[in-house]
Protein backbone atom coordinates (compact mmCIF):
# COMPACT_ATOMS: atom_id res chain seq x y z
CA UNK A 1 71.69 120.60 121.35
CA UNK A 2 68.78 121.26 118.61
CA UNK A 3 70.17 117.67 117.37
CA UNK A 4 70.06 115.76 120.02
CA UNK A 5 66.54 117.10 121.30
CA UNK A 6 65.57 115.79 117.75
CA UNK A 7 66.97 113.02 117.90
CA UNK A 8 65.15 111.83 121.29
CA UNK A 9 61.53 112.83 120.10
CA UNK A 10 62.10 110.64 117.10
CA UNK A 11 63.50 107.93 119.29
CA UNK A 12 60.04 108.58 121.72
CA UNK A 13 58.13 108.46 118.61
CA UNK A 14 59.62 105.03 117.31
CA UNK A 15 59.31 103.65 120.88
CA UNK A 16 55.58 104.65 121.39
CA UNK A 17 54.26 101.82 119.45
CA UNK A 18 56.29 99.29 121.09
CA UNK A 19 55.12 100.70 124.35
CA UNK A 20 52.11 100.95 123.64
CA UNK A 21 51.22 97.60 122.57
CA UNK A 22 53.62 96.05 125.69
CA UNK A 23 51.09 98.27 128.23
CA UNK A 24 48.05 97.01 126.05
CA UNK A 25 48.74 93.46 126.07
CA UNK A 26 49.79 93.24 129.80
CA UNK A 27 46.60 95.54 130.52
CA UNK A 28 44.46 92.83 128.45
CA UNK A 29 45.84 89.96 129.86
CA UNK A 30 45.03 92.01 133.67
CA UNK A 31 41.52 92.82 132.66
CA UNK A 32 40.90 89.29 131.02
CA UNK A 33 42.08 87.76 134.31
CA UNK A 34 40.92 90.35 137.47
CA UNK A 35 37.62 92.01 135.82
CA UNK A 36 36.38 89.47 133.76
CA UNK A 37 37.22 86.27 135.45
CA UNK A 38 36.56 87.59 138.72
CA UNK A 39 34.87 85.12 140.60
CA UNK A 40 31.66 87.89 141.50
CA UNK A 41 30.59 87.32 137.81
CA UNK A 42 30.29 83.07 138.52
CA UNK A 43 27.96 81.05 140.34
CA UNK A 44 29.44 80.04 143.90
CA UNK A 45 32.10 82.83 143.33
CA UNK A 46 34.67 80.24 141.50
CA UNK A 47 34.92 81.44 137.70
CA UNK A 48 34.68 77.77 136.46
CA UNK A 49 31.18 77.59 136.87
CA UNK A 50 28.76 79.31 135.12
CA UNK A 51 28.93 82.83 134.56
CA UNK A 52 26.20 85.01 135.90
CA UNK A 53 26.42 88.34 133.82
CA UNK A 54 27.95 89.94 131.01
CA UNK A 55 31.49 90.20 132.31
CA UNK A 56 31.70 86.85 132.90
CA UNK A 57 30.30 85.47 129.66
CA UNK A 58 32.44 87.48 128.29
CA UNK A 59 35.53 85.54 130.22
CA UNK A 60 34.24 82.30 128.83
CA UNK A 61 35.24 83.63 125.73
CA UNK A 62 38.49 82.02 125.78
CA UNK A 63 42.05 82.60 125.18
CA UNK A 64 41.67 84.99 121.98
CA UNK A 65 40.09 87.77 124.47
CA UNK A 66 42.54 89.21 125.79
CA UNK A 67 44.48 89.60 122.93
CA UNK A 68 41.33 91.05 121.31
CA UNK A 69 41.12 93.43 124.18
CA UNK A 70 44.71 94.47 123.84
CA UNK A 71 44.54 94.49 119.72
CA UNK A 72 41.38 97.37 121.22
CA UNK A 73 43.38 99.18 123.91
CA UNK A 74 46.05 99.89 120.81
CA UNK A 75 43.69 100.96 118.63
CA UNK A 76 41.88 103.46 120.80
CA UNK A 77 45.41 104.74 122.14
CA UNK A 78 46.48 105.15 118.40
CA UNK A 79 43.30 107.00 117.75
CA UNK A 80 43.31 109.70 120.46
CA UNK A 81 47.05 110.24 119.67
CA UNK A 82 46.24 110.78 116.17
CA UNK A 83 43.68 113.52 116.74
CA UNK A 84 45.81 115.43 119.24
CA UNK A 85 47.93 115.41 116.38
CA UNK A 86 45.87 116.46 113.75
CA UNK A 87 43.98 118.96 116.06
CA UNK A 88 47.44 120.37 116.83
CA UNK A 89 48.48 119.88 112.52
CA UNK A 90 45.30 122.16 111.51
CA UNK A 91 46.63 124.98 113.67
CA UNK A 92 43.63 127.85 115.34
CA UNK A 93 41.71 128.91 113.15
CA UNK A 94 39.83 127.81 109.71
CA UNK A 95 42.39 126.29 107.48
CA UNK A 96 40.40 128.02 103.89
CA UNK A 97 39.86 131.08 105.96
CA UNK A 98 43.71 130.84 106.55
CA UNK A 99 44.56 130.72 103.08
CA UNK A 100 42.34 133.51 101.93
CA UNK A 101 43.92 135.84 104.23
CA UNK A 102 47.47 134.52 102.90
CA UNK A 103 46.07 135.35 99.55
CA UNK A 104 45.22 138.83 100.24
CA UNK A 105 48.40 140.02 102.04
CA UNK A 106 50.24 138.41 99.12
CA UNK A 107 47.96 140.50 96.61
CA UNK A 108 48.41 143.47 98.52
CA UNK A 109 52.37 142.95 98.88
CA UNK A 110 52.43 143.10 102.58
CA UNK A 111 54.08 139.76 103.10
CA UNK A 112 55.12 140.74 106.80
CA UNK A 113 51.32 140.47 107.45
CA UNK A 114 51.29 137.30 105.40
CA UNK A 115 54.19 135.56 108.52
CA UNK A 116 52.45 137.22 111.23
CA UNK A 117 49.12 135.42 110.39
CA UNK A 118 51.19 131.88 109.92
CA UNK A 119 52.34 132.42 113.54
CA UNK A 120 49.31 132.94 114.76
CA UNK A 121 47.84 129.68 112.84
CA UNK A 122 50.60 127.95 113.85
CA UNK A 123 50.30 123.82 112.94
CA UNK A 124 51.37 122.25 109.94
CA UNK A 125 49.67 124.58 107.44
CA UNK A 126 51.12 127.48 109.17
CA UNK A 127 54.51 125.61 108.97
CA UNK A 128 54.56 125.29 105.19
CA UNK A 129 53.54 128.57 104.63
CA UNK A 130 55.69 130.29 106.54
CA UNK A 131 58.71 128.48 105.56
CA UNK A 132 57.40 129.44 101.58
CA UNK A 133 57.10 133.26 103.10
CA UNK A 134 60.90 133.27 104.13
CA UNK A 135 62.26 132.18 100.89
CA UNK A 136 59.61 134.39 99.19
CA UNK A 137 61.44 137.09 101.09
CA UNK A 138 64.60 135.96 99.96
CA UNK A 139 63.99 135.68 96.87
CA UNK A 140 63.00 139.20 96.07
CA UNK A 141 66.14 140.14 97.32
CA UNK A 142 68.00 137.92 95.29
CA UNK A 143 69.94 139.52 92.29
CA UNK A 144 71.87 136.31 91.07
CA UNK A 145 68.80 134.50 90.03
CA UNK A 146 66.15 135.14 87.59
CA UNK A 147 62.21 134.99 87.62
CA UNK A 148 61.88 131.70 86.66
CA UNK A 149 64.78 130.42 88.89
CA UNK A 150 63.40 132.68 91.86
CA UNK A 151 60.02 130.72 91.53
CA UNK A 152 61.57 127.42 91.25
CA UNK A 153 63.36 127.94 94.38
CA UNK A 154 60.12 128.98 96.55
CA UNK A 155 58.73 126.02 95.05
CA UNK A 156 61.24 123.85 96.39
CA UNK A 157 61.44 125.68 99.93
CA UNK A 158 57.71 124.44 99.71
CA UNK A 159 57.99 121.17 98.59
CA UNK A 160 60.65 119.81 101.37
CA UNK A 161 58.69 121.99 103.98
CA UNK A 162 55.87 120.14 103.09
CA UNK A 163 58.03 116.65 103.10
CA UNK A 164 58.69 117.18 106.81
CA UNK A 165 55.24 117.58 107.96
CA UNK A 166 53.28 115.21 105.99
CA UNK A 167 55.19 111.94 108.18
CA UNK A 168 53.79 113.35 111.01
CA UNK A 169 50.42 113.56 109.89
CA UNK A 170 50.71 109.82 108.63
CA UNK A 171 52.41 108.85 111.19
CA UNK A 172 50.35 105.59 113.14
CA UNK A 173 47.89 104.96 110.26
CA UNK A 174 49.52 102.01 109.09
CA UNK A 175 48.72 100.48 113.09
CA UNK A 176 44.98 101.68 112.21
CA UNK A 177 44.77 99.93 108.98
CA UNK A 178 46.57 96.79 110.17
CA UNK A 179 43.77 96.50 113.06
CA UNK A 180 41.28 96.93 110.89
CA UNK A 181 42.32 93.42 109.44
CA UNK A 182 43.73 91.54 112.06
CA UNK A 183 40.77 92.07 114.30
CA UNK A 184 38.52 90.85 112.29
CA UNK A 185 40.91 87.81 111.76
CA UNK A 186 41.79 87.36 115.62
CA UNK A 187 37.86 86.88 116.14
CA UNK A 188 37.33 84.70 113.25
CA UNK A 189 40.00 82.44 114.85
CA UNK A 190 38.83 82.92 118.14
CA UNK A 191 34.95 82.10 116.78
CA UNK A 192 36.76 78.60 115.31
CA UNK A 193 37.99 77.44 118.43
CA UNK A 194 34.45 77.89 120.23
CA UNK A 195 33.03 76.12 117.38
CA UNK A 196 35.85 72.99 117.55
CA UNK A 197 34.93 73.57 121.68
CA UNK A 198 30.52 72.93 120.72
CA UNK A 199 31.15 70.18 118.26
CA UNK A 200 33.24 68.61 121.26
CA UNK A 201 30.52 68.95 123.51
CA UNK A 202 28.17 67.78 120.88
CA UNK A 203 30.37 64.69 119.75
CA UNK A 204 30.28 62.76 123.41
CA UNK A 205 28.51 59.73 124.12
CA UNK A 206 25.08 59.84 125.66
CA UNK A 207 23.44 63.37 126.42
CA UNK A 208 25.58 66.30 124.90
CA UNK A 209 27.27 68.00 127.81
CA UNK A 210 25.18 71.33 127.77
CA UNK A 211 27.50 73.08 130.05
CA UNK A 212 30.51 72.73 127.18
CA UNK A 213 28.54 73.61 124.29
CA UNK A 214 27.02 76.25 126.03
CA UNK A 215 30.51 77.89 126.53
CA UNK A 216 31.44 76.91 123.18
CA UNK A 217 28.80 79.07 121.56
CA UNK A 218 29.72 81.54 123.55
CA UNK A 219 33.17 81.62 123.28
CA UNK A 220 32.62 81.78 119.32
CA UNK A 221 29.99 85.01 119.75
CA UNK A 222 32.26 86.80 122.19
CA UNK A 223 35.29 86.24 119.95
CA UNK A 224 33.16 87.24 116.52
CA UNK A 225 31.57 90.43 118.22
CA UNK A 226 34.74 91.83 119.90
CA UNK A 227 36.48 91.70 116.18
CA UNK A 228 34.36 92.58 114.18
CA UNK A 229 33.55 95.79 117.00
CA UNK A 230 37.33 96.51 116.96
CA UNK A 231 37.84 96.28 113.21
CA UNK A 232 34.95 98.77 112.35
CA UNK A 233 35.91 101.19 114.88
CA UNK A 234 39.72 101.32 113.51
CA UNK A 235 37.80 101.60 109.92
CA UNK A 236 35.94 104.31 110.74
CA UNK A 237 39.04 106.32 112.65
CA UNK A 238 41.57 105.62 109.90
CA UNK A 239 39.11 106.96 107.23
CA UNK A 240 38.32 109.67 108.94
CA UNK A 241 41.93 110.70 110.00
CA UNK A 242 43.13 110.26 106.21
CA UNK A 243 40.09 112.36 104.95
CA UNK A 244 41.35 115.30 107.43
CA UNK A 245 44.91 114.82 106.24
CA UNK A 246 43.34 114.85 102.47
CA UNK A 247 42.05 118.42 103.33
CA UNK A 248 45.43 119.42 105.26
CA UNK A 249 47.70 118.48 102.36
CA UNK A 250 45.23 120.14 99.66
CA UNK A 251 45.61 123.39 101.57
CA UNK A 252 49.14 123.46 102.13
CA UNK A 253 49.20 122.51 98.06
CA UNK A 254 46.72 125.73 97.45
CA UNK A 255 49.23 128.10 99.95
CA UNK A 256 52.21 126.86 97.75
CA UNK A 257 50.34 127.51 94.47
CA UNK A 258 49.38 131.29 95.37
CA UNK A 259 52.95 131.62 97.31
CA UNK A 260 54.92 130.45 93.85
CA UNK A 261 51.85 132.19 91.63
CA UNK A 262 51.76 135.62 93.21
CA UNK A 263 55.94 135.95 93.60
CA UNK A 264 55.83 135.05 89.46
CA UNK A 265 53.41 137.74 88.88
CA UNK A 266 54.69 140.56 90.82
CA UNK A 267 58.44 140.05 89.66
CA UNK A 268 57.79 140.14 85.83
């Protein structure tokens, strides 16, 4: 049963990027079509004419919008599902604070004290520690083995406890840092094709047809601002996520030091 309920949360968690981007880029296309091109936002109320606000400049950006809106509706999703995760990773309470209370029930040999403050923390810190607590348990009990072996073995419990939570953590990032890229790329392209669209306008006989190169500026601005606004956002979330996981992984690396550290020094 424990299996199989594994088995369908990693299944969920494979599926919720496809999902996610499906729902973005039908929600895109949707908001590109009804909000934008709605035909309040035009002259006459007929969203080939010219566009009398923001909303509907915005629609004369072209083709490349919606995508760009979608490439934005994944990137915020992927955000806010990466800091309930990392809010939920970093546990209750103060992750040093944590470890300094870990560090005194070890000291003081009360290592019952030591899993009843992991529970409480709970999240991935809590995890790793508590999972290095068990064996630490074990291993004082254990007359097979000497010190040296003892230690290697908590360090071990430690390391693969600490191999099933970091994925987690990381999980997503790599959509963050692909947006980050493409965005900026998408509007580039999109800028390009409102630029071929002005130099149309521009090229005709006679008097330039104002109307075209109007929307071919535009469409090249609109384009250019929504990537480069999407890109820097999913910068600024993916740097700050890693940072946080930085910090997560170098306390769960200072728990497993003073775990391993204070077992080798009380079991001379």
């Amino acid at each position: 049963m424990a299996n199989q309920q594994s088995s369908l949360v990693t299944t969920l968690r494979s599926a919720f990027v496809v999902i996610v981007i499906i729902l973005a880029g039908i929600s895109g296309f949707l908001i590109f079509k009804l909000v934008l091109g709605n035909g309040s936002h035009f002259k006459l109320g007929d969203n080939h004419n010219e566009p009398i606000d923001f909303l509907g400049r915005m629609y004369t950006g072209g083709p490349i919008v919606p995508i760009l809106i979608a490439t934005a509706i994944v990137m915020l999703t992927v955000s806010i599902e990466r800091i309930i995760s990392i809010i939920l990773a970093t546990g209750r309470g103060n992750m040093s604070s944590f470890v300094s209370k870990i560090k005194g029930h070890l000291e003081s040999g009360n290592v019952a004290a030591a899993k009843a403050e992991c529970n409480r923390q709970k999240g991935s810190v809590g995890n790793v520690v508590l999972a290095g607590l068990i064996k630490y348990e074990n291993m004082e009990n254990e007359p097979t083995l000497n010190r040296d072996q003892k230690v290697l073995a908590i360090q071990k419990e430690l390391e693969e406890a600490t191999s099933l939570e970091l994925p987690g953590l990381e999980r997503n990032l790599v959509i963050l840092s692909t947006i980050a890229s493409v965005a900026v790329l998408l509007g580039l392209f999109g800028t390009v094709l409102g630029m071929i669209r002005a130099f149309g306008a521009l090229a005709t006989q006679g008097a330039p047809d104002a109307a075209a190169l109007a929307n071919g500026i535009s469409e090249a601005l609109f384009n250019t601002a929504l990537g480069i606004g999407t890109s820097t956002l999913a910068i600024i979330f993916y740097n700050t996520f890693t940072t946080i996981i930085d910090r997560i992984t170098y306390n769960i690396d200072e728990s497993g030091f003073i775990i391993s550290q204070t077992f080798a020094s009380r079991n001379k």
